[in-house]
Protein backbone atom coordinates (compact mmCIF):
# COMPACT_ATOMS: atom_id res chain seq x y z
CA UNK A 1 15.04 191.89 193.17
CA UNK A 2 16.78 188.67 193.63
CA UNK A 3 20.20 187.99 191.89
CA UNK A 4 21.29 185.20 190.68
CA UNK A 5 24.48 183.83 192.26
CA UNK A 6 25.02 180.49 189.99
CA UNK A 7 27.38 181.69 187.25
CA UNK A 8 26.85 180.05 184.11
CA UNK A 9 30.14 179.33 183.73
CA UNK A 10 30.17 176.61 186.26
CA UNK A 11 27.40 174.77 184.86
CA UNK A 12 29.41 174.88 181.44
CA UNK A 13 32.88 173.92 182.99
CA UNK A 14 30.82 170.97 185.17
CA UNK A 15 29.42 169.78 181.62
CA UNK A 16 32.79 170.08 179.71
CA UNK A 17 34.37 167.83 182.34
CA UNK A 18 31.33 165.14 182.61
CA UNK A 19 31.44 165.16 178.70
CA UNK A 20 35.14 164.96 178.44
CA UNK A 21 34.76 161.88 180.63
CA UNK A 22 32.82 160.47 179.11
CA UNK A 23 34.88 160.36 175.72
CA UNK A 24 37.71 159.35 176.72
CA UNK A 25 35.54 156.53 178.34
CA UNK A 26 34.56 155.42 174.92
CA UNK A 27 37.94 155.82 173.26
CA UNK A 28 39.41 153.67 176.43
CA UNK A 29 36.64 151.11 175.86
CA UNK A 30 37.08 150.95 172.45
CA UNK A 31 41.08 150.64 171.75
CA UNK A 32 40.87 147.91 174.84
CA UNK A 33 38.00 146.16 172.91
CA UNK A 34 39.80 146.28 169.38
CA UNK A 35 43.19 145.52 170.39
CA UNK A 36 44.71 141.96 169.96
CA UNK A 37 45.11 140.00 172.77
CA UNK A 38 48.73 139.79 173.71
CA UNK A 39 49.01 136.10 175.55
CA UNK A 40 47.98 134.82 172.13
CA UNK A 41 51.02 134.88 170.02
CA UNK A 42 51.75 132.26 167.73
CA UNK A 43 55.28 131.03 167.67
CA UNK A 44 57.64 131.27 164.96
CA UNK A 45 59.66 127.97 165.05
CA UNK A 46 57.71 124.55 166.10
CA UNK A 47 59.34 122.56 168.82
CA UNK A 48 61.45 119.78 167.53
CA UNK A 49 59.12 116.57 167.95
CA UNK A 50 60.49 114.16 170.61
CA UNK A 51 61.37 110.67 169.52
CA UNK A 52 60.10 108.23 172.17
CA UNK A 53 61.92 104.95 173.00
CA UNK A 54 60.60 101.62 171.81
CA UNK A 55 62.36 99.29 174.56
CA UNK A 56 60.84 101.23 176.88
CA UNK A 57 57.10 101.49 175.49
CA UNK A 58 57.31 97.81 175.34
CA UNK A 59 58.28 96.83 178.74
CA UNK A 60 55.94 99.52 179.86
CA UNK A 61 52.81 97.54 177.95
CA UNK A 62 54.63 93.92 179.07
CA UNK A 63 55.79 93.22 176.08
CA UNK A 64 58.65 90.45 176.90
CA UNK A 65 62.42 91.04 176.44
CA UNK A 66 64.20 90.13 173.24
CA UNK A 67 65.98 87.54 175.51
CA UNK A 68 62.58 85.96 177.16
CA UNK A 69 61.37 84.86 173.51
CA UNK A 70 64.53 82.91 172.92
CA UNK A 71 64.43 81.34 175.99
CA UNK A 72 60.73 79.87 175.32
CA UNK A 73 60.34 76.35 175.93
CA UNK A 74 60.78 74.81 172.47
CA UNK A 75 58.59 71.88 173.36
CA UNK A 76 55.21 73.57 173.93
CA UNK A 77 52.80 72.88 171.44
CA UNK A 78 51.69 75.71 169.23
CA UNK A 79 47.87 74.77 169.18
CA UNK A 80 48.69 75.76 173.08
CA UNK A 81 50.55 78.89 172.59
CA UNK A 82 47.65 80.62 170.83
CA UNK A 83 43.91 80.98 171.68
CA UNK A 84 41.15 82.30 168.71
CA UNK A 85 39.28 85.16 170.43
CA UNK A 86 37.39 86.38 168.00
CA UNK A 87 37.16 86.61 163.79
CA UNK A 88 35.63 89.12 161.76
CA UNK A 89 35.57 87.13 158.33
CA UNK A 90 34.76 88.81 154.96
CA UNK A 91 32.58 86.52 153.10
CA UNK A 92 33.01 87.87 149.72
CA UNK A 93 36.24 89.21 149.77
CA UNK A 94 38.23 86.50 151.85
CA UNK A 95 40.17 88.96 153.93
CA UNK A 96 39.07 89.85 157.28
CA UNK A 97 40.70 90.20 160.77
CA UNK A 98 40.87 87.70 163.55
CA UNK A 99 41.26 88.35 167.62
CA UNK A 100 44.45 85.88 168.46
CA UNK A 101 45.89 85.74 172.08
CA UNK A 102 49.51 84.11 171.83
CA UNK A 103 50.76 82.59 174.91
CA UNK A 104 48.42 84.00 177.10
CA UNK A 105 48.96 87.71 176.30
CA UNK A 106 45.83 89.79 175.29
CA UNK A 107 44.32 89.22 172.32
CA UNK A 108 45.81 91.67 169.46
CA UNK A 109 43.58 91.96 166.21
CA UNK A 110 45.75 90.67 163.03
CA UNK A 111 44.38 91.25 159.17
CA UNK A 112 44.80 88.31 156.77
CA UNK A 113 48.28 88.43 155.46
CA UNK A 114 49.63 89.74 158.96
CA UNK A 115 52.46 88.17 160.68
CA UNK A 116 50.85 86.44 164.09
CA UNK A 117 54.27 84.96 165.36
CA UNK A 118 57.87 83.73 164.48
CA UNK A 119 57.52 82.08 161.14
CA UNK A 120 53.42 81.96 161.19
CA UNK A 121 50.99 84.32 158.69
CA UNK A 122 47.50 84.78 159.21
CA UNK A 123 46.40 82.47 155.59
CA UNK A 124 42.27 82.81 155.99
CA UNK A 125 39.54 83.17 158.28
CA UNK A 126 36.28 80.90 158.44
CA UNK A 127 33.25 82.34 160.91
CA UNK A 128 34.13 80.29 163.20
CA UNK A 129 38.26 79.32 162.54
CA UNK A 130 41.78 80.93 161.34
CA UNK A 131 44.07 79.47 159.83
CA UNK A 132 48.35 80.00 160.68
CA UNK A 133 50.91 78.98 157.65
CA UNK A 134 54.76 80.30 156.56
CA UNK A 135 52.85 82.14 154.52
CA UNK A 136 50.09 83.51 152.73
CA UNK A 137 49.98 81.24 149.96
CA UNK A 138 51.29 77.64 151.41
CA UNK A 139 49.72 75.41 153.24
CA UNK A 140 48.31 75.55 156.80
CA UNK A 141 51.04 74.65 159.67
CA UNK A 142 47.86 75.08 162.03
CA UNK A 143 44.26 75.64 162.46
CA UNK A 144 42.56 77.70 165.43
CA UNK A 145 38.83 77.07 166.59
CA UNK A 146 36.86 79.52 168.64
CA UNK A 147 36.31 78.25 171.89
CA UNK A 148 32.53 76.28 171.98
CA UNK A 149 29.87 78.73 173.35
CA UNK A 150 28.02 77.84 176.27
């Protein structure tokens, strides 16, 4: 007669320990999957907002120094200072925007009522034409033409 020399209690200690693995394998996996992520937290006071400086925007885009514009040749013409790039004229409406380079600067967009230079408003726009004044309402000081086209 042949005995058997496998105990059963080895077979049911070497399932207890597979099955104990494997649960706290699951309960591992699943408080890691569940919990919140910790380099996500939100913080309780916003950073103050940082002011930047002007003067140093505008030299940074060319913009000339306060001094420079005084110093301007008062004898150049203002039909040569500025140059009509482009309009965008409402038909109905009479408002509109026009492309206007002033001495030789890039072209800015200004809206109808919108202060081109020193003393000049953008009065109306034509298709084809602006037209600077003091102001909105009085009369034209000057007229720009778009260039021809070729």
């Amino acid at each position: 007669m042949m005995t058997n020399s496998y105990s059963k209690w080895g077979v049911r200690l070497g399932t207890l320990a597979l099955w104990a693995v494997a649960g706290a394998s699951v309960v591992y996996w699943g408080l890691r999957l569940s919990a919140r992520p910790v380099g996500l937290t939100v913080p309780a006071v916003a950073p103050a907002a940082v002011a930047p400086d002007a003067q140093a925007m505008a030299r940074l885009l060319g913009v000339p120094a306060a001094g420079a514009a005084a110093a301007r040749a008062p004898a150049a013409s203002l039909t040569s200072r500025f140059a009509l790039i482009g309009v965008l004229a409402g038909r109905s409406s009479g408002g509109g925007a026009a492309l206007i380079a002033v001495d030789g600067q890039p072209a800015k967009p200004y809206r109808v009522g919108a202060v081109v230079d020193e003393g000049l408003v953008l009065q109306s726009l034509d298709p084809r034409q602006a037209r600077l004044g003091a102001s909105v309402d009085g009369p034209a000081t000057l007229t720009l033409d778009m260039p021809a086209k070729n």
